[in-house]
PDB file of N, CA and C in Angstrom:
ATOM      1  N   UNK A   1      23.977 -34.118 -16.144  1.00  0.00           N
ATOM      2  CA  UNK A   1      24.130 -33.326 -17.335  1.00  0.00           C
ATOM      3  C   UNK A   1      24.053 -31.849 -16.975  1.00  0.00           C
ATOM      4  N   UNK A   2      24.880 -30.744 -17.211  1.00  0.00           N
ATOM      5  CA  UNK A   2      24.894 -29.749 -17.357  1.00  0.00           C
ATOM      6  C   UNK A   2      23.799 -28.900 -18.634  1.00  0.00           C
ATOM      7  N   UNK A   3      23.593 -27.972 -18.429  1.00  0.00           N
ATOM      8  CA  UNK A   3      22.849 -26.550 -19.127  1.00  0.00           C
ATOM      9  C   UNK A   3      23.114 -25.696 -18.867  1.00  0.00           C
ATOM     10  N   UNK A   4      23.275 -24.738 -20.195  1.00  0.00           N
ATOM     11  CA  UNK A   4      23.125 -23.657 -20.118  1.00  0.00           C
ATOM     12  C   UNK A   4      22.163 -22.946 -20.679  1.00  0.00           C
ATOM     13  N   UNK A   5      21.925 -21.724 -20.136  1.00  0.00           N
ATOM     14  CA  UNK A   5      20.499 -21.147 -20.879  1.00  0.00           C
ATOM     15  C   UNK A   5      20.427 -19.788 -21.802  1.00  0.00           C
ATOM     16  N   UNK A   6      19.290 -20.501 -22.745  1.00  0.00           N
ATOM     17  CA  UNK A   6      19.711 -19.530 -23.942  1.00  0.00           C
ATOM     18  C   UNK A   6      19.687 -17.944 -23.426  1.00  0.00           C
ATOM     19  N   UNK A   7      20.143 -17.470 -24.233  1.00  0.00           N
ATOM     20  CA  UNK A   7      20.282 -16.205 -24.501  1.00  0.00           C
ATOM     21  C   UNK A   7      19.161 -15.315 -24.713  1.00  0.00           C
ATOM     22  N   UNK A   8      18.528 -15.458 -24.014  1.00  0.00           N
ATOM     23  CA  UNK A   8      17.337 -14.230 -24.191  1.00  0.00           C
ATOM     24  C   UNK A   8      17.019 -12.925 -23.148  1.00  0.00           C
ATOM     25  N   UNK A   9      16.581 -11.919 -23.822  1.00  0.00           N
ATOM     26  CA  UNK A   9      17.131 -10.491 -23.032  1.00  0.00           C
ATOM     27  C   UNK A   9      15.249 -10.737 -22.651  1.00  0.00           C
ATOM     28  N   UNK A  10      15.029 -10.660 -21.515  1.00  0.00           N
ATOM     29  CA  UNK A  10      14.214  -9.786 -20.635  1.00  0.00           C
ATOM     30  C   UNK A  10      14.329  -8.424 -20.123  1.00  0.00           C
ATOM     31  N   UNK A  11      12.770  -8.402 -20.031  1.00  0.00           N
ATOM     32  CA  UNK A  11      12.494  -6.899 -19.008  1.00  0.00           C
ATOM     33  C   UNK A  11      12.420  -6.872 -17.245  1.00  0.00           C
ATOM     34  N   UNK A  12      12.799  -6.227 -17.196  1.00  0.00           N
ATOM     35  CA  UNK A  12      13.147  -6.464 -15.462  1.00  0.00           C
ATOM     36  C   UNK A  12      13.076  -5.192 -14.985  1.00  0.00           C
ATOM     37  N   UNK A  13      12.487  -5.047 -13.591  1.00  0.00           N
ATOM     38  CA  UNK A  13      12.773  -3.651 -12.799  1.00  0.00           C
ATOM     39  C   UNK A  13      12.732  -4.282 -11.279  1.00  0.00           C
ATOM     40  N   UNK A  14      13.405  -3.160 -10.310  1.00  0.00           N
ATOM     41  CA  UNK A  14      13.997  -3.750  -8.958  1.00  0.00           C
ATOM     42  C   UNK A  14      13.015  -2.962  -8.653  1.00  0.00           C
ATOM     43  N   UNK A  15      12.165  -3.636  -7.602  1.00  0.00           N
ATOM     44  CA  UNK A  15      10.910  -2.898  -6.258  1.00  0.00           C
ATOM     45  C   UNK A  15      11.880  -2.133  -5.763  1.00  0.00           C
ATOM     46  N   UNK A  16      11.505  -1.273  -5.276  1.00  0.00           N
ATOM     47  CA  UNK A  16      12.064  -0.274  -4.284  1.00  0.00           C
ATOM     48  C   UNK A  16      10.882   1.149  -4.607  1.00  0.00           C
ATOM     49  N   UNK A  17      11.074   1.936  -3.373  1.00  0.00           N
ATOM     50  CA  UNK A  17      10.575   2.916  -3.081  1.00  0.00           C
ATOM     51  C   UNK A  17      10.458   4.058  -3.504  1.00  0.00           C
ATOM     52  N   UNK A  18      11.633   4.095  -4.237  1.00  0.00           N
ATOM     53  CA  UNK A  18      12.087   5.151  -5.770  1.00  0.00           C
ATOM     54  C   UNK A  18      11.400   4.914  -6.829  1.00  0.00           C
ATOM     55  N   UNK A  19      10.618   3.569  -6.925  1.00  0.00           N
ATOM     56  CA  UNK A  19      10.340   3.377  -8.104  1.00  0.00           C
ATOM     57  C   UNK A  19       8.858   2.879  -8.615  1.00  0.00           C
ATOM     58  N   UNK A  20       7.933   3.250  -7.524  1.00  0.00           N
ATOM     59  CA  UNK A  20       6.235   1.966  -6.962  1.00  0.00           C
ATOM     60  C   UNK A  20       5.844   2.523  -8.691  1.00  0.00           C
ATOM     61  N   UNK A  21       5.900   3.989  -9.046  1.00  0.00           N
ATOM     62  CA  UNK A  21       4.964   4.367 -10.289  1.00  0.00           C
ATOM     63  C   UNK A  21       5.681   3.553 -11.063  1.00  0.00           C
ATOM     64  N   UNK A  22       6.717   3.495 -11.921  1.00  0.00           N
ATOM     65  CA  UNK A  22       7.414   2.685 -12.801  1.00  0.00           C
ATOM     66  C   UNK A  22       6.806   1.052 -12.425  1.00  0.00           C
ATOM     67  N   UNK A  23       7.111   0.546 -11.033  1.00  0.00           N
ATOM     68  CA  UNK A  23       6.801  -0.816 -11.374  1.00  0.00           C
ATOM     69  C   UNK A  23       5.321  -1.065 -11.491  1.00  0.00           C
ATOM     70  N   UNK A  24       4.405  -0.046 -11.064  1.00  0.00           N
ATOM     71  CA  UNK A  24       3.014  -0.143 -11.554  1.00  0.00           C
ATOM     72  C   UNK A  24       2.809  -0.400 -13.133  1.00  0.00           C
ATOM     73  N   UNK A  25       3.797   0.836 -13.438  1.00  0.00           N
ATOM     74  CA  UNK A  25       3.494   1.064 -15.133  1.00  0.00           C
ATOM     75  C   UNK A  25       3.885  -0.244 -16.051  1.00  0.00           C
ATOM     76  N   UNK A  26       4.920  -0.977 -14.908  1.00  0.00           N
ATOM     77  CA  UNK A  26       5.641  -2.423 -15.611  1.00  0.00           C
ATOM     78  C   UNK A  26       4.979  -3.210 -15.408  1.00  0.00           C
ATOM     79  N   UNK A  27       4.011  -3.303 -14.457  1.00  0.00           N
ATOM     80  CA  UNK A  27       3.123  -4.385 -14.158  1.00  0.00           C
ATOM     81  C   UNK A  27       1.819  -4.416 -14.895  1.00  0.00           C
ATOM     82  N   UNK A  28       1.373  -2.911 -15.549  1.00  0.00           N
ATOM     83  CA  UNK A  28       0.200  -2.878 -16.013  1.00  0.00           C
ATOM     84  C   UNK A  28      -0.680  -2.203 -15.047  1.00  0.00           C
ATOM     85  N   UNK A  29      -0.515  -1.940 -14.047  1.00  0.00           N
ATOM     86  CA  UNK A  29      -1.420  -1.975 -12.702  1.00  0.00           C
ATOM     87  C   UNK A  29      -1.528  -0.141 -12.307  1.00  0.00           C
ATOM     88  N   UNK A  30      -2.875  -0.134 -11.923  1.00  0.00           N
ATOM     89  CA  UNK A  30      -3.011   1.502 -11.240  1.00  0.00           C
ATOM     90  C   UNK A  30      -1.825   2.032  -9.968  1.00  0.00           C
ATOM     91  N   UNK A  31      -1.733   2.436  -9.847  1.00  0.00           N
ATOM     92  CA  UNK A  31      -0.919   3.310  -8.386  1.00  0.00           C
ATOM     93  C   UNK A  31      -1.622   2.605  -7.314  1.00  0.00           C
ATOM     94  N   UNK A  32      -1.172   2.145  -6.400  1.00  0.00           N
ATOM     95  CA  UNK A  32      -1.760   1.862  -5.282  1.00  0.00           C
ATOM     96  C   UNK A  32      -2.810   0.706  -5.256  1.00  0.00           C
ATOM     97  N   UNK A  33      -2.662  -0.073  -6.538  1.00  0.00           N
ATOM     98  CA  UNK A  33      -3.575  -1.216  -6.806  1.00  0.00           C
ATOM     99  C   UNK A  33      -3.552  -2.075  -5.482  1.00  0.00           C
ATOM    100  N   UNK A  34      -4.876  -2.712  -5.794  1.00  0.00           N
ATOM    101  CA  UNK A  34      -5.200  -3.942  -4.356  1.00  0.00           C
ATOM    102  C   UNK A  34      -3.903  -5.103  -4.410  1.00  0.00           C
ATOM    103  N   UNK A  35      -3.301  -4.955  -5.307  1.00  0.00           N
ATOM    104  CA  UNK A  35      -1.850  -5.823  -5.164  1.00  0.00           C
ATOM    105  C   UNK A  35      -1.176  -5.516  -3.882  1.00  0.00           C
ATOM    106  N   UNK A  36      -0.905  -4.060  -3.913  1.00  0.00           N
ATOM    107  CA  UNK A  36      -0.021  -3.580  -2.945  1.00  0.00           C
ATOM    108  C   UNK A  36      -0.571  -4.287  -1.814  1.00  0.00           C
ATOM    109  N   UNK A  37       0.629  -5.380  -0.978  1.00  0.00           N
ATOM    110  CA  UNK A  37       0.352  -6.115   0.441  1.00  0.00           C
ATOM    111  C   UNK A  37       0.665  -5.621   1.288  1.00  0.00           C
ATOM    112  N   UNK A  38       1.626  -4.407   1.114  1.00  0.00           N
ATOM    113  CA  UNK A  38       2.067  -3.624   2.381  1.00  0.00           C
ATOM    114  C   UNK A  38       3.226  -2.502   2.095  1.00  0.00           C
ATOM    115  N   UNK A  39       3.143  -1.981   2.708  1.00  0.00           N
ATOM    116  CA  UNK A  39       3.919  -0.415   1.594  1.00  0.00           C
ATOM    117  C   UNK A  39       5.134  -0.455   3.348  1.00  0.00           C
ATOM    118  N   UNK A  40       4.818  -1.083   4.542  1.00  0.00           N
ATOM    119  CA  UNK A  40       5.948  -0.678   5.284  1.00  0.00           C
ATOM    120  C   UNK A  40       6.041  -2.161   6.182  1.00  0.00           C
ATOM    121  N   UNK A  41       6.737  -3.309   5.679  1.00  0.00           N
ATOM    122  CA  UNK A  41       7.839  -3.417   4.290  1.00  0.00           C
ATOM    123  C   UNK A  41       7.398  -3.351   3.069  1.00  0.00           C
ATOM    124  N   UNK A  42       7.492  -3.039   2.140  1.00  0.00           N
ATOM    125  CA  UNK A  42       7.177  -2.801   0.346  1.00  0.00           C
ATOM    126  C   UNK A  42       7.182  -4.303   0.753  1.00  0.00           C
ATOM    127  N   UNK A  43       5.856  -4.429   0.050  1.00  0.00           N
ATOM    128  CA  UNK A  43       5.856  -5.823  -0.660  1.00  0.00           C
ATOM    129  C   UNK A  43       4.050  -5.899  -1.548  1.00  0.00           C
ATOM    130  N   UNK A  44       4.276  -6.437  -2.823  1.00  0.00           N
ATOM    131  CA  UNK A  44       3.432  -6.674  -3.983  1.00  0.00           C
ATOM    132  C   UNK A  44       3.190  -7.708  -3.759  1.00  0.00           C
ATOM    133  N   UNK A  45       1.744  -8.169  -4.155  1.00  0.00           N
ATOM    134  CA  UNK A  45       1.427  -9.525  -5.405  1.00  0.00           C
ATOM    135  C   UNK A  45       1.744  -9.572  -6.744  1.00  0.00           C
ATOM    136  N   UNK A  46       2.325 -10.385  -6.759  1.00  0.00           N
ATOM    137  CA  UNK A  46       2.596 -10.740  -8.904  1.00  0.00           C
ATOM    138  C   UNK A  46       1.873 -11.892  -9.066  1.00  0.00           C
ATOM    139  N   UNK A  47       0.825 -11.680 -10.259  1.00  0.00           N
ATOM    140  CA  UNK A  47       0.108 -12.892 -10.319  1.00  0.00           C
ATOM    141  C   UNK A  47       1.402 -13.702 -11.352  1.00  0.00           C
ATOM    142  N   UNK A  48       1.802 -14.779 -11.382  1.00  0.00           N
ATOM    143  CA  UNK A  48       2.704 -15.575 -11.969  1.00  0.00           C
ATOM    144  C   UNK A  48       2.042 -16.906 -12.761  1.00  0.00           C
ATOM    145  N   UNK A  49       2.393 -17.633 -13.287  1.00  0.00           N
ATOM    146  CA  UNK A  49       2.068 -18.900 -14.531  1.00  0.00           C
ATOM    147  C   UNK A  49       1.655 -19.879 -12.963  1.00  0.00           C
ATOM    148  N   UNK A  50       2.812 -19.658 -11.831  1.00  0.00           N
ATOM    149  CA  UNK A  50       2.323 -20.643 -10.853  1.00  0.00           C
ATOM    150  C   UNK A  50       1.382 -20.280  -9.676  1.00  0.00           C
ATOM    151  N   UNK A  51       0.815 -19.058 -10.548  1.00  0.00           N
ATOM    152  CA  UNK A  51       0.232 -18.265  -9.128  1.00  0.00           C
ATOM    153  C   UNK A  51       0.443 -17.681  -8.920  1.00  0.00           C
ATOM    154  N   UNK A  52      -0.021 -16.357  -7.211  1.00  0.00           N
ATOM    155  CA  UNK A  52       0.710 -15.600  -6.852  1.00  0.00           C
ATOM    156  C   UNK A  52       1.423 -15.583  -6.022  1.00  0.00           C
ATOM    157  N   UNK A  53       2.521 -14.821  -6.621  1.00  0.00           N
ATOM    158  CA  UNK A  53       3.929 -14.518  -5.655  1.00  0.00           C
ATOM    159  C   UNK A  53       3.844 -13.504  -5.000  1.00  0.00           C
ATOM    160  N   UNK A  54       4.478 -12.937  -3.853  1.00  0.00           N
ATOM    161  CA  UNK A  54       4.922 -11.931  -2.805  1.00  0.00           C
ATOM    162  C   UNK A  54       6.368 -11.772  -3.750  1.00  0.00           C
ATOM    163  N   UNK A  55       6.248 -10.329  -3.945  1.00  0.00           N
ATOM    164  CA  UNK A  55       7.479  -9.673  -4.425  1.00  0.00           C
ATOM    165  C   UNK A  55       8.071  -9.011  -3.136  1.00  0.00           C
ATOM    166  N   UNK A  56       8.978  -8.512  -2.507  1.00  0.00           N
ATOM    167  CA  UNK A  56       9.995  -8.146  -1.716  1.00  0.00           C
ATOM    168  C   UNK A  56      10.684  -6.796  -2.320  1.00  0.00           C
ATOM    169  N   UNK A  57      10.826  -5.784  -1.114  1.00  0.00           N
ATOM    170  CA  UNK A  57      11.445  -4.994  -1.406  1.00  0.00           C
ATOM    171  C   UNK A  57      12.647  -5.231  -1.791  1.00  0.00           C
ATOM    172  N   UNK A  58      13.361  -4.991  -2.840  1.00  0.00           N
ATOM    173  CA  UNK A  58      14.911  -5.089  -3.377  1.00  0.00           C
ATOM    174  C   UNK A  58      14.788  -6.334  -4.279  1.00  0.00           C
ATOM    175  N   UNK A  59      13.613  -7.186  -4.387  1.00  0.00           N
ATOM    176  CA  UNK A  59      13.638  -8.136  -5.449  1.00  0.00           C
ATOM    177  C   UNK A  59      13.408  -7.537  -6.784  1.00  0.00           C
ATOM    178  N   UNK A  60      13.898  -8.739  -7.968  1.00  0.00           N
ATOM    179  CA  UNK A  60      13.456  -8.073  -9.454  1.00  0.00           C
ATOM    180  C   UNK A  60      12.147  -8.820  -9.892  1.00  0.00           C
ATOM    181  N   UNK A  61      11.692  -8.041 -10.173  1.00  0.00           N
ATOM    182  CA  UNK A  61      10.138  -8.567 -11.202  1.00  0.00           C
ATOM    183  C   UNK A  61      10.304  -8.639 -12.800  1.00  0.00           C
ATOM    184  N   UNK A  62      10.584  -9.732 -13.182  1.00  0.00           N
ATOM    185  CA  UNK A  62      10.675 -10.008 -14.512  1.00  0.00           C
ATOM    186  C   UNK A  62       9.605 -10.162 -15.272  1.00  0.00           C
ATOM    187  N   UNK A  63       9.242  -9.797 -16.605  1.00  0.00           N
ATOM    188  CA  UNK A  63       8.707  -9.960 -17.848  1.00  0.00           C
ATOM    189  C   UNK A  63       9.073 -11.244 -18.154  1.00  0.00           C
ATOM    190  N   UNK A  64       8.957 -12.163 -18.901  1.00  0.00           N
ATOM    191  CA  UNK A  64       9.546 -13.074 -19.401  1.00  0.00           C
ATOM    192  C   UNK A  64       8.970 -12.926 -21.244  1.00  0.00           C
ATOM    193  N   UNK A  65       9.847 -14.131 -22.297  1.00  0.00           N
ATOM    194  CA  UNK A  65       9.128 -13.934 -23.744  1.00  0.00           C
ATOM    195  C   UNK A  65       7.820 -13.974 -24.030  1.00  0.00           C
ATOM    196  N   UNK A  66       7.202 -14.390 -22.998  1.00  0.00           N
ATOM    197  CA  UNK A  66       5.983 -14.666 -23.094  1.00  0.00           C
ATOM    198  C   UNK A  66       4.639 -13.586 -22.814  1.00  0.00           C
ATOM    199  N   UNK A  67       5.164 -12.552 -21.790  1.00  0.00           N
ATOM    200  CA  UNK A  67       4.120 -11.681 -20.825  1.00  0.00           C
ATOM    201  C   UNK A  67       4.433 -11.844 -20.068  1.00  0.00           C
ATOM    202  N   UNK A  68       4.963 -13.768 -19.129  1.00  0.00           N
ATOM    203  CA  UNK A  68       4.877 -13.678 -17.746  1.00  0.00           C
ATOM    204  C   UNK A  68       5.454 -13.083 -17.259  1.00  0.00           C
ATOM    205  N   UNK A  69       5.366 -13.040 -15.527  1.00  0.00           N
ATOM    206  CA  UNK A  69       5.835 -12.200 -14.831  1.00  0.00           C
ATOM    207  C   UNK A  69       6.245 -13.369 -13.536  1.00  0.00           C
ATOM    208  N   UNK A  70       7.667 -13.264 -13.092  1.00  0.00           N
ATOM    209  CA  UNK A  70       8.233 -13.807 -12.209  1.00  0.00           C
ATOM    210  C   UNK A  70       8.963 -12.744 -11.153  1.00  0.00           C
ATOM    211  N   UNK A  71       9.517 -13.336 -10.403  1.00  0.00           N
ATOM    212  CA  UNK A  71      10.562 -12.592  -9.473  1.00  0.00           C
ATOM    213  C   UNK A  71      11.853 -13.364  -9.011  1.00  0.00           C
ATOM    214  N   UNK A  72      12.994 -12.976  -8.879  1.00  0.00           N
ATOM    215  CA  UNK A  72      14.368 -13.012  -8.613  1.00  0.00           C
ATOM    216  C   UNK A  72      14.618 -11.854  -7.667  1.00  0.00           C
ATOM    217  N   UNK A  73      15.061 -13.010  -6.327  1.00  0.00           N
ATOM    218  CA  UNK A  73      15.942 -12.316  -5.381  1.00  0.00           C
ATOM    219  C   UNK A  73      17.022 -11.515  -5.712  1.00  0.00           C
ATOM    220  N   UNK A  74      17.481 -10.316  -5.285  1.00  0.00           N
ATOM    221  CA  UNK A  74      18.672  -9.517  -5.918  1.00  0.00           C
ATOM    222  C   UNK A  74      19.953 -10.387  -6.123  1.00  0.00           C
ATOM    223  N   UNK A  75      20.191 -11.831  -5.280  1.00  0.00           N
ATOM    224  CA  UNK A  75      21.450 -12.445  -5.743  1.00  0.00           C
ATOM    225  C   UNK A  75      21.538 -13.282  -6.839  1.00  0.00           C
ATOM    226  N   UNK A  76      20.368 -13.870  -6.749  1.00  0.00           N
ATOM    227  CA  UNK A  76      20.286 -14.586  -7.937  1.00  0.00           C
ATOM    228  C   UNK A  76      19.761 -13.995  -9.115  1.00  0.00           C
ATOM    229  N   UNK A  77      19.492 -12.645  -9.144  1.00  0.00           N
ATOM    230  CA  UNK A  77      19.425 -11.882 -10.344  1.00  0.00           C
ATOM    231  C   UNK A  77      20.655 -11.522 -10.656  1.00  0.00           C
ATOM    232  N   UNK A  78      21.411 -11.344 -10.045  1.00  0.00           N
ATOM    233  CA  UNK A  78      22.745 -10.688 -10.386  1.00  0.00           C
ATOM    234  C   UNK A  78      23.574 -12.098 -11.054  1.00  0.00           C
ATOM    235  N   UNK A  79      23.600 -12.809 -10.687  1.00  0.00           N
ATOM    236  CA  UNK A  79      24.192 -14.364 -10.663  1.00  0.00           C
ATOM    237  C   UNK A  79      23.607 -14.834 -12.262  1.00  0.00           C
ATOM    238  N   UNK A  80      22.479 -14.460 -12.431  1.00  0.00           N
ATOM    239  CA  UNK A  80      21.708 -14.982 -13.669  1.00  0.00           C
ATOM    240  C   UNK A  80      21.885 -14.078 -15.257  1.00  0.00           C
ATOM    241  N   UNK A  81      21.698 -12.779 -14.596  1.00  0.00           N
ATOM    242  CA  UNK A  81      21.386 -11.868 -15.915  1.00  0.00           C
ATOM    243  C   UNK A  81      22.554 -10.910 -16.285  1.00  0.00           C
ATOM    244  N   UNK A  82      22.538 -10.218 -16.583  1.00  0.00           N
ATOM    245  CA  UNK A  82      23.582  -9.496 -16.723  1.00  0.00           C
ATOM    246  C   UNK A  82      23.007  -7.877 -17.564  1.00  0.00           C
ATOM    247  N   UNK A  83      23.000  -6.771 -17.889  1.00  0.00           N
ATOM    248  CA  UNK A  83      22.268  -5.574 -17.944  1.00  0.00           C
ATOM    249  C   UNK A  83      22.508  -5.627 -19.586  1.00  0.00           C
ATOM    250  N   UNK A  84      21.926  -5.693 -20.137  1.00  0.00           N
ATOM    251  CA  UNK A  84      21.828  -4.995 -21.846  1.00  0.00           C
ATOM    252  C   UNK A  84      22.320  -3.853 -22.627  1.00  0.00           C
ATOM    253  N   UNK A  85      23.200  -3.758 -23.318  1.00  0.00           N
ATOM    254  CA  UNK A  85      23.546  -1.795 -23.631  1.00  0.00           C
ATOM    255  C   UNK A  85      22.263  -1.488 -24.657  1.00  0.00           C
TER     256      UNK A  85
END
């Protein structure tokens, strides 16, 4: 059986180096929180519904309807979502 999935707009922002204050501010989290696992490669903890995840530089960190917070590799974000006007 095939699915498709509903239509619901999330919040999303891409890690990168341009952006640690913003994804702090998206995460809830201080500047430089004990999340941060390593700043050379960028990489976060996201606490998630299944635990915590290792976020990746160039991955997206999603909001979901709920609060949660997931992550999507840049291909399969692109593959999945599509940008909001």
């Amino acid at each position: 059986m095939k699915y498709r999935k509903k239509s619901v707009v999330i919040d999303a922002i891409q890690l990168n180096r341009g952006n640690i204050a913003k994804v702090c501010e998206f995460l809830g989290i201080p500047d430089m929180d004990k999340s941060w696992r390593t700043m050379n490669p960028l990489k976060i903890d996201i606490e998630t519904l299944e635990g915590t995840v290792i976020a990746s530089e160039l991955d997206w960190i999603i909001r979901g309807v709920e609060g949660e917070y997931y992550t999507s590799k840049p291909d399969i974000f692109e593959q999945t979502y599509k940008k909001e006007d």
